[in-house]
C-alpha atoms as a PDB file:
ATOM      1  CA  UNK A   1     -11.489   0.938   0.960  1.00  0.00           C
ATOM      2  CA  UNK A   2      -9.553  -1.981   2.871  1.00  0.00           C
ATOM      3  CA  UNK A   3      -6.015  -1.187   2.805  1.00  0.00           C
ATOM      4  CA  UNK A   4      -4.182  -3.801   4.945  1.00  0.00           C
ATOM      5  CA  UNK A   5       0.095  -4.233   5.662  1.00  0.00           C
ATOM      6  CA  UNK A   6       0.444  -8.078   6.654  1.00  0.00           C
ATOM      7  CA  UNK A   7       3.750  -7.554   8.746  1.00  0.00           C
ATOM      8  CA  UNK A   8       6.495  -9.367  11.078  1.00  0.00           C
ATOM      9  CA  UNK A   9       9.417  -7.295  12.579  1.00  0.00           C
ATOM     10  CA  UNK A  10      12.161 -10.090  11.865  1.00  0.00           C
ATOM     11  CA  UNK A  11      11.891  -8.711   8.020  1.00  0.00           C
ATOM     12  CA  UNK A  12      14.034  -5.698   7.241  1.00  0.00           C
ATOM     13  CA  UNK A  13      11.760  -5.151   4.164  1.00  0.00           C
ATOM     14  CA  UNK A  14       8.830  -4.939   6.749  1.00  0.00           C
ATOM     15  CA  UNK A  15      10.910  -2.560   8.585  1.00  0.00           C
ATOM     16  CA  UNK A  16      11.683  -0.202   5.288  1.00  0.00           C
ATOM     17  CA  UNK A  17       7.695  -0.385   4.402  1.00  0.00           C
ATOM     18  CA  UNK A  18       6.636   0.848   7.846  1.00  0.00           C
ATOM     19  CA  UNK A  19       8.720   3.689   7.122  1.00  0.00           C
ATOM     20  CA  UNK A  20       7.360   4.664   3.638  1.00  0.00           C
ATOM     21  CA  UNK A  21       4.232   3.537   4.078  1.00  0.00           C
ATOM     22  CA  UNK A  22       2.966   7.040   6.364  1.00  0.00           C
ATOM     23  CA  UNK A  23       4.029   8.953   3.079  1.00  0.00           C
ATOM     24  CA  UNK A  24       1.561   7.000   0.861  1.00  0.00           C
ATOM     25  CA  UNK A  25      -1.435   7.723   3.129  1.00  0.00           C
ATOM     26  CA  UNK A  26      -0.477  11.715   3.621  1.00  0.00           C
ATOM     27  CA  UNK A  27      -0.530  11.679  -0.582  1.00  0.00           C
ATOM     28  CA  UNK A  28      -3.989   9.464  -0.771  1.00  0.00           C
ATOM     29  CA  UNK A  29      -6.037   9.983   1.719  1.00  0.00           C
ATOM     30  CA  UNK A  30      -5.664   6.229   3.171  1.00  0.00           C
ATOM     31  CA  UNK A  31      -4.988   4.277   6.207  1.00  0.00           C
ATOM     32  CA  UNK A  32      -3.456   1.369   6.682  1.00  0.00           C
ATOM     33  CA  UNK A  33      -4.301  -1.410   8.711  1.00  0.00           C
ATOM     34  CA  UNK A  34      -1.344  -3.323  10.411  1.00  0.00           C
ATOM     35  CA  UNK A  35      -1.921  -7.011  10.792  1.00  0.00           C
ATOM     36  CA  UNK A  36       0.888  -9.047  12.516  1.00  0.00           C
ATOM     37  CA  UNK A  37       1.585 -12.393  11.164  1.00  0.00           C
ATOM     38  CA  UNK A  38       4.064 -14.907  11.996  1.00  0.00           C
ATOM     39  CA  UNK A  39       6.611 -15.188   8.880  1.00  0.00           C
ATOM     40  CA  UNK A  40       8.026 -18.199  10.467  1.00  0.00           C
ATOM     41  CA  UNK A  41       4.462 -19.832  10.251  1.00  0.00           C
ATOM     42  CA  UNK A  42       3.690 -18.705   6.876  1.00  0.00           C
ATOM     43  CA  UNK A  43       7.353 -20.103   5.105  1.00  0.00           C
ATOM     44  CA  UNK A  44       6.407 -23.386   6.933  1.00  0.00           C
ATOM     45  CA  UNK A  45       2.971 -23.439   5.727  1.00  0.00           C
ATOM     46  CA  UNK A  46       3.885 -22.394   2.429  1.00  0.00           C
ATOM     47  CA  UNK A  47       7.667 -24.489   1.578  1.00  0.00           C
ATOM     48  CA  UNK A  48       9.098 -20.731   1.463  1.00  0.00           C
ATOM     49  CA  UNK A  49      12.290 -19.935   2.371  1.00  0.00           C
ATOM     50  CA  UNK A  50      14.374 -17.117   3.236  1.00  0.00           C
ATOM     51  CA  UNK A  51      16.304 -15.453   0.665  1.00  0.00           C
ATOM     52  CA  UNK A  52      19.608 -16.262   2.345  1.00  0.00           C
ATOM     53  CA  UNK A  53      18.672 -19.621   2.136  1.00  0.00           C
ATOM     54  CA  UNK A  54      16.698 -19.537  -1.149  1.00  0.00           C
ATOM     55  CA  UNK A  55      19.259 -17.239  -2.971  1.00  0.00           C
ATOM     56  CA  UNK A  56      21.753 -17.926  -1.587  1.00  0.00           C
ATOM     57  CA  UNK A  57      23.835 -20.591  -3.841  1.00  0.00           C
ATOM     58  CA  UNK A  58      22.769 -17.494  -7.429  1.00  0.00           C
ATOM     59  CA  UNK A  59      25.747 -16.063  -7.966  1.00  0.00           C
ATOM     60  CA  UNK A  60      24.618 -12.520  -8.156  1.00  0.00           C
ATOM     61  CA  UNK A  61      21.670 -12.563  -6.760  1.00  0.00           C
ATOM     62  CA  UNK A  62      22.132 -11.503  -3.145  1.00  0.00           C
ATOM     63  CA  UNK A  63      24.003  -8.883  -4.590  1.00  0.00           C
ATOM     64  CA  UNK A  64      21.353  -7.400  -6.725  1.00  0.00           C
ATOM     65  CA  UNK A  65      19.401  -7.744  -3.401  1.00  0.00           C
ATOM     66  CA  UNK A  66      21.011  -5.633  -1.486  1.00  0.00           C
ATOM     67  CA  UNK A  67      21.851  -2.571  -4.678  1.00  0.00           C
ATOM     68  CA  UNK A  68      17.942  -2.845  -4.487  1.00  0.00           C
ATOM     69  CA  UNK A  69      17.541  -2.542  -1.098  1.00  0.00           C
ATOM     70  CA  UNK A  70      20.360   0.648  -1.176  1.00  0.00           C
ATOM     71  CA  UNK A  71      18.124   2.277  -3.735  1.00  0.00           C
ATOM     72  CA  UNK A  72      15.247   1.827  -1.887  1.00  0.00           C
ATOM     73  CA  UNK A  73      16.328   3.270   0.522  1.00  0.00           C
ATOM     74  CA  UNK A  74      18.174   6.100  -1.178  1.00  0.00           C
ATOM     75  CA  UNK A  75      14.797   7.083  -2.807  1.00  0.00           C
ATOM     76  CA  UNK A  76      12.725   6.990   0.567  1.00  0.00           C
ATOM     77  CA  UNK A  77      15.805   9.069   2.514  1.00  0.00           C
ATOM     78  CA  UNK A  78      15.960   5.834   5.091  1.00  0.00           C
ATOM     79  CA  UNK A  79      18.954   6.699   6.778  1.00  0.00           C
ATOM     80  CA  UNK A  80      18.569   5.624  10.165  1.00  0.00           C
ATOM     81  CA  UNK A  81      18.227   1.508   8.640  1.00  0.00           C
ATOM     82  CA  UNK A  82      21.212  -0.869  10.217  1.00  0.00           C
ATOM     83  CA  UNK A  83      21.062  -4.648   9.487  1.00  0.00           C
ATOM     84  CA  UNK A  84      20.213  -6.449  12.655  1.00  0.00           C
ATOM     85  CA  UNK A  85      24.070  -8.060  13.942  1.00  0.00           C
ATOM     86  CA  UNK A  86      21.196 -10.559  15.636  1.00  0.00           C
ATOM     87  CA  UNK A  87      19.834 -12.007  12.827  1.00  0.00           C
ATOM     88  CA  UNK A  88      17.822 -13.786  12.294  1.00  0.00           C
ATOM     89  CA  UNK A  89      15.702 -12.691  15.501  1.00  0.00           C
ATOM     90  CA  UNK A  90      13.260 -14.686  16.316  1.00  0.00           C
ATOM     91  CA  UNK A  91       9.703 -13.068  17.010  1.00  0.00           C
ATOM     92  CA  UNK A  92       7.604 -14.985  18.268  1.00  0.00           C
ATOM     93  CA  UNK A  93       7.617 -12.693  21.514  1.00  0.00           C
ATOM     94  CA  UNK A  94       7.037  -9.600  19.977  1.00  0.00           C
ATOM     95  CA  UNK A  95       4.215 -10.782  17.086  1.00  0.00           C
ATOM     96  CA  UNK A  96       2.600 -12.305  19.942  1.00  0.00           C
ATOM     97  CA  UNK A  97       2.824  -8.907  22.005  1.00  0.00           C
ATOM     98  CA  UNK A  98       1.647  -7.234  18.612  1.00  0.00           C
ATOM     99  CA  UNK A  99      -1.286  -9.215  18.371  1.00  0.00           C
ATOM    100  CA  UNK A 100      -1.806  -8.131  22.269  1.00  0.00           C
ATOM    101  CA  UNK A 101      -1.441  -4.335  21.539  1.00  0.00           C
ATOM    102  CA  UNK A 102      -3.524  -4.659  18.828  1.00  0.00           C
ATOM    103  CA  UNK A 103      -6.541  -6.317  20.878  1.00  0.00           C
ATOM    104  CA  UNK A 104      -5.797  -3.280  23.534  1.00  0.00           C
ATOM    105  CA  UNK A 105      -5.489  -0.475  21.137  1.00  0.00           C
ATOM    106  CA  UNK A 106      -2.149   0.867  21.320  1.00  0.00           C
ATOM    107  CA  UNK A 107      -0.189  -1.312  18.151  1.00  0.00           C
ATOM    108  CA  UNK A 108       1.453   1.608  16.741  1.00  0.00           C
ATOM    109  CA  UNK A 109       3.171   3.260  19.037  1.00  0.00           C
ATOM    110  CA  UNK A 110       4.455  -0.685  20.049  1.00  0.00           C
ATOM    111  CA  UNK A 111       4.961  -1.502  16.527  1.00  0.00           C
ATOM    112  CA  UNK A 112       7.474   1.882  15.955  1.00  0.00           C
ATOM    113  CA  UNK A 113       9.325   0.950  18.994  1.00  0.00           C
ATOM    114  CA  UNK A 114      10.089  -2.776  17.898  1.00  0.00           C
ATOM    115  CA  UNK A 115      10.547  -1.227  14.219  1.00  0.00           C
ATOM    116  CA  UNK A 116      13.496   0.895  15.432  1.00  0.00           C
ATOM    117  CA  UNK A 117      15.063  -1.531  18.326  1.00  0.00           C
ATOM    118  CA  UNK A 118      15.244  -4.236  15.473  1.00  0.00           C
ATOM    119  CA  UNK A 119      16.165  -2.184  12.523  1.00  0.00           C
ATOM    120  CA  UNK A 120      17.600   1.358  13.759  1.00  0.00           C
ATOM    121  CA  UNK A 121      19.222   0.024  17.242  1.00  0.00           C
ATOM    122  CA  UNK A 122      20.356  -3.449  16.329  1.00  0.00           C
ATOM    123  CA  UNK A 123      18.892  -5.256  19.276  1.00  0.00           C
ATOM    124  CA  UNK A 124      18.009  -8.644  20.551  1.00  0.00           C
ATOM    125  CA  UNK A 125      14.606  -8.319  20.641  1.00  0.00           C
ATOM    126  CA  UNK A 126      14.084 -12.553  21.334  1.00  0.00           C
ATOM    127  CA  UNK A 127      15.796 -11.530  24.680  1.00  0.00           C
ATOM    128  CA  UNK A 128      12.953 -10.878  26.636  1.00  0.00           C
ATOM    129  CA  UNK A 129      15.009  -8.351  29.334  1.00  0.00           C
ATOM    130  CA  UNK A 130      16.351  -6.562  26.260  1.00  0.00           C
ATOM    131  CA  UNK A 131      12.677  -6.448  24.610  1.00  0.00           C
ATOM    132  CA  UNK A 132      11.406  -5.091  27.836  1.00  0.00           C
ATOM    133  CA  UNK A 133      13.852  -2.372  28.441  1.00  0.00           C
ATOM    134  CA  UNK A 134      13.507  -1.374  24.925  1.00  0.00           C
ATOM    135  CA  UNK A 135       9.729  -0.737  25.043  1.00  0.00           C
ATOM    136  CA  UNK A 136      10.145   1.238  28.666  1.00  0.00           C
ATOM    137  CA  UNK A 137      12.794   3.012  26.384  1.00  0.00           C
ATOM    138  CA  UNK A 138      10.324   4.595  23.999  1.00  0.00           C
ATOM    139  CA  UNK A 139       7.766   5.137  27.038  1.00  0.00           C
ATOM    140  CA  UNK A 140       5.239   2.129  26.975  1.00  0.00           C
ATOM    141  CA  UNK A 141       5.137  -0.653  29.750  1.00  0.00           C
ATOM    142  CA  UNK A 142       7.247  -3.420  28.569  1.00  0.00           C
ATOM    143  CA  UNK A 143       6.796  -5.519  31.293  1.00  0.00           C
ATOM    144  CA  UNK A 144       3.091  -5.408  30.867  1.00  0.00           C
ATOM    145  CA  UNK A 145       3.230  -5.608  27.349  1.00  0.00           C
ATOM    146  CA  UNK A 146       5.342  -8.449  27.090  1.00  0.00           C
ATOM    147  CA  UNK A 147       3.296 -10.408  30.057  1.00  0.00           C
ATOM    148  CA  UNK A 148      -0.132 -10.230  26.951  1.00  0.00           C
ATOM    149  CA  UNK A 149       2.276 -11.916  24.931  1.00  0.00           C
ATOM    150  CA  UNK A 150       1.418 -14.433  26.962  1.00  0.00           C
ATOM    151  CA  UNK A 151      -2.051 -14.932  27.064  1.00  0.00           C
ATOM    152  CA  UNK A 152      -4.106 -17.492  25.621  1.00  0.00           C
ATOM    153  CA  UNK A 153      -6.197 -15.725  23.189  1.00  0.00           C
ATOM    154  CA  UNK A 154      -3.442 -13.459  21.685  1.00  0.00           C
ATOM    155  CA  UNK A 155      -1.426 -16.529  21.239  1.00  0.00           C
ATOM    156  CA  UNK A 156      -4.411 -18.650  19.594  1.00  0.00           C
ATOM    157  CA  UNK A 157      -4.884 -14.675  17.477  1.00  0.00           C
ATOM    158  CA  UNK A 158      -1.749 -14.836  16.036  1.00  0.00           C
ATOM    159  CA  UNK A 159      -2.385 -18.365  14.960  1.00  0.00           C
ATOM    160  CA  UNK A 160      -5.105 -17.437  13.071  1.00  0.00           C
ATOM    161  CA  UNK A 161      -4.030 -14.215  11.603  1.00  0.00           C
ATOM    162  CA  UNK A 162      -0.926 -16.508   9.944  1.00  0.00           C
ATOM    163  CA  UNK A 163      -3.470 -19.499   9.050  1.00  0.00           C
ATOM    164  CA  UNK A 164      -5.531 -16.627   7.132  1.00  0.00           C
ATOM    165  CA  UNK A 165      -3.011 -14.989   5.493  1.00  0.00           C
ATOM    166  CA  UNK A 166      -1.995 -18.199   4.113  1.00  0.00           C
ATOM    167  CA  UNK A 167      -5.790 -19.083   2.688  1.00  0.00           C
ATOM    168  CA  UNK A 168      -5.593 -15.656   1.093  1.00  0.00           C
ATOM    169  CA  UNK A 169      -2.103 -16.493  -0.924  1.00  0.00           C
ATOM    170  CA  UNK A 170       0.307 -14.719   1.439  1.00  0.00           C
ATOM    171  CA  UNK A 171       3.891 -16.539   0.977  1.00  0.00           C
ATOM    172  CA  UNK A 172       6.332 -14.386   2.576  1.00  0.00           C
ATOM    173  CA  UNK A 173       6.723 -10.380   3.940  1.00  0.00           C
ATOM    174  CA  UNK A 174       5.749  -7.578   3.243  1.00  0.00           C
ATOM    175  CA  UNK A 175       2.545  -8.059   2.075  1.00  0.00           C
ATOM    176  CA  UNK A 176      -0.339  -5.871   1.154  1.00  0.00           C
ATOM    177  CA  UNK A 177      -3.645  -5.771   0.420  1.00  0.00           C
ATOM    178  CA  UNK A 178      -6.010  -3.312  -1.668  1.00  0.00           C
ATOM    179  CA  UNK A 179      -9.431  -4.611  -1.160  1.00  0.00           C
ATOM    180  CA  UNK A 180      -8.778  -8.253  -2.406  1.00  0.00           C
ATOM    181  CA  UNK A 181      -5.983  -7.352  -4.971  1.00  0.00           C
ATOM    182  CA  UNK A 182      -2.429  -8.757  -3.072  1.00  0.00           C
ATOM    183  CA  UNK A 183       1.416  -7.318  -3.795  1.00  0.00           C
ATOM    184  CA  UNK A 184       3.994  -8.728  -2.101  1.00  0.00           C
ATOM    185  CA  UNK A 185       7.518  -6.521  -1.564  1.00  0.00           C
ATOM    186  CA  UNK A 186       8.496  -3.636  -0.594  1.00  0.00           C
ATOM    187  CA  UNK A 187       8.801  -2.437  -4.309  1.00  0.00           C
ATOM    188  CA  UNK A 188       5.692  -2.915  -5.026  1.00  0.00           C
ATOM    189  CA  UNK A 189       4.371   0.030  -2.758  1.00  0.00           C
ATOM    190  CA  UNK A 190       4.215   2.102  -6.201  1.00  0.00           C
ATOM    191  CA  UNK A 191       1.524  -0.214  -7.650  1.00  0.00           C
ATOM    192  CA  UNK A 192      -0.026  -0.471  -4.119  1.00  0.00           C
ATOM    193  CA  UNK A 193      -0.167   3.898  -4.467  1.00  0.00           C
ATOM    194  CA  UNK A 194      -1.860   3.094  -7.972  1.00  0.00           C
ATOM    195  CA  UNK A 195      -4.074   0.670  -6.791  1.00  0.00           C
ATOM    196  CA  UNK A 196      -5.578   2.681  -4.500  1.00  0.00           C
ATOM    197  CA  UNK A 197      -6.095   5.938  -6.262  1.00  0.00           C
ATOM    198  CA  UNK A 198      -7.730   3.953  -8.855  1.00  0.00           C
ATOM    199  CA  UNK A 199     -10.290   2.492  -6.699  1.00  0.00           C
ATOM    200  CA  UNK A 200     -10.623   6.066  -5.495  1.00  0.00           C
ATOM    201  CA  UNK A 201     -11.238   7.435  -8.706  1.00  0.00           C
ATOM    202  CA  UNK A 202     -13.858   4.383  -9.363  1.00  0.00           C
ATOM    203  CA  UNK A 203     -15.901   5.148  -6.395  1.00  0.00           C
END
């Protein structure tokens, strides 16, 4: 079974995903696979928008996105969440470094460290100096990290990923994928849980 999280760390949704998602494969059996994606690239490519921007002349609306967001979290027991003061951050810098830990092998100890600088600690992770000491903070090399960020073929990966995810209907994030079925939200992790136990139960 392919079970894939399309993902960028500028998304507080991504942020409250990555936190539920360990819970879903402890009750099924199922990894994920993280795949960074630029959600910059993907609202150009796509005429999306951010829901500030999108929603942000409904009267209501915003509203009813955050009481969502407060259950949400209420029901997974996030309490450690804080809304960036630095946002929007832009990410370029760390998806790119993503893309490098993922070529190297070590994405997920790099992807909780971003995860709780950007959405637990409230920092500038665009800031390269802040970035850096951040990941030396949670014990990785940030210097080195940060210097595959620069590299040609992680920068031409990242590319691609975002290109893909495009061809394969991705508009915004969180995104997943169950084999080639696609949900899109963080509320849709329930179906995403169905999903997969009923390809389980197929096979």
């Amino acid at each position: 079974m392919t079970l894939e999280f399309l993902f960028d760390f500028g998304s507080p949704n991504a942020y409250m995903a990555h936190k539920v998602i360990p819970e879903i494969e402890k009750r099924t059996g199922q990894k994920f696979t993280y795949m960074p994606v630029l959600l910059g690239g993907i609202f150009k490519s796509t005429n999306n928008k951010p829901p500030m921007v999108a929603f942000g002349g409904i009267k209501g609306k915003m509203e009813y996105e955050m009481l969502e967001s407060q259950r949400f979290m209420a029901r997974h027991k996030l309490t450690k969440f804080k809304f960036n003061p630095h946002f929007p951050v832009n990410t370029l810098l760390v998806m790119r470094a993503a893309v490098g830990a993922t070529i190297d092998g070590g994405l997920m100890p790099y992807v909780d460290a971003v995860m709780r600088a950007m959405w637990e600690d409230g920092k500038k992770m665009d800031d390269p100096e802040i970035a850096r000491a951040a990941l030396d903070e949670a014990g990785l090399d940030g210097a080195r990290v940060l210097a595959r960020a620069q590299d040609a073929d992680v920068k031409q990966k990242l590319m691609d990923l975002t290109a893909n995810a495009v061809e394969r209907g991705v508009f915004g994030i969180p995104t997943f994928f169950v084999g080639k079925e696609i949900y899109f939200g963080k509320n849709t992790l329930r179906d995403v849980e169905d999903e997969i136990m009923r390809v389980k139960s197929a096979a």
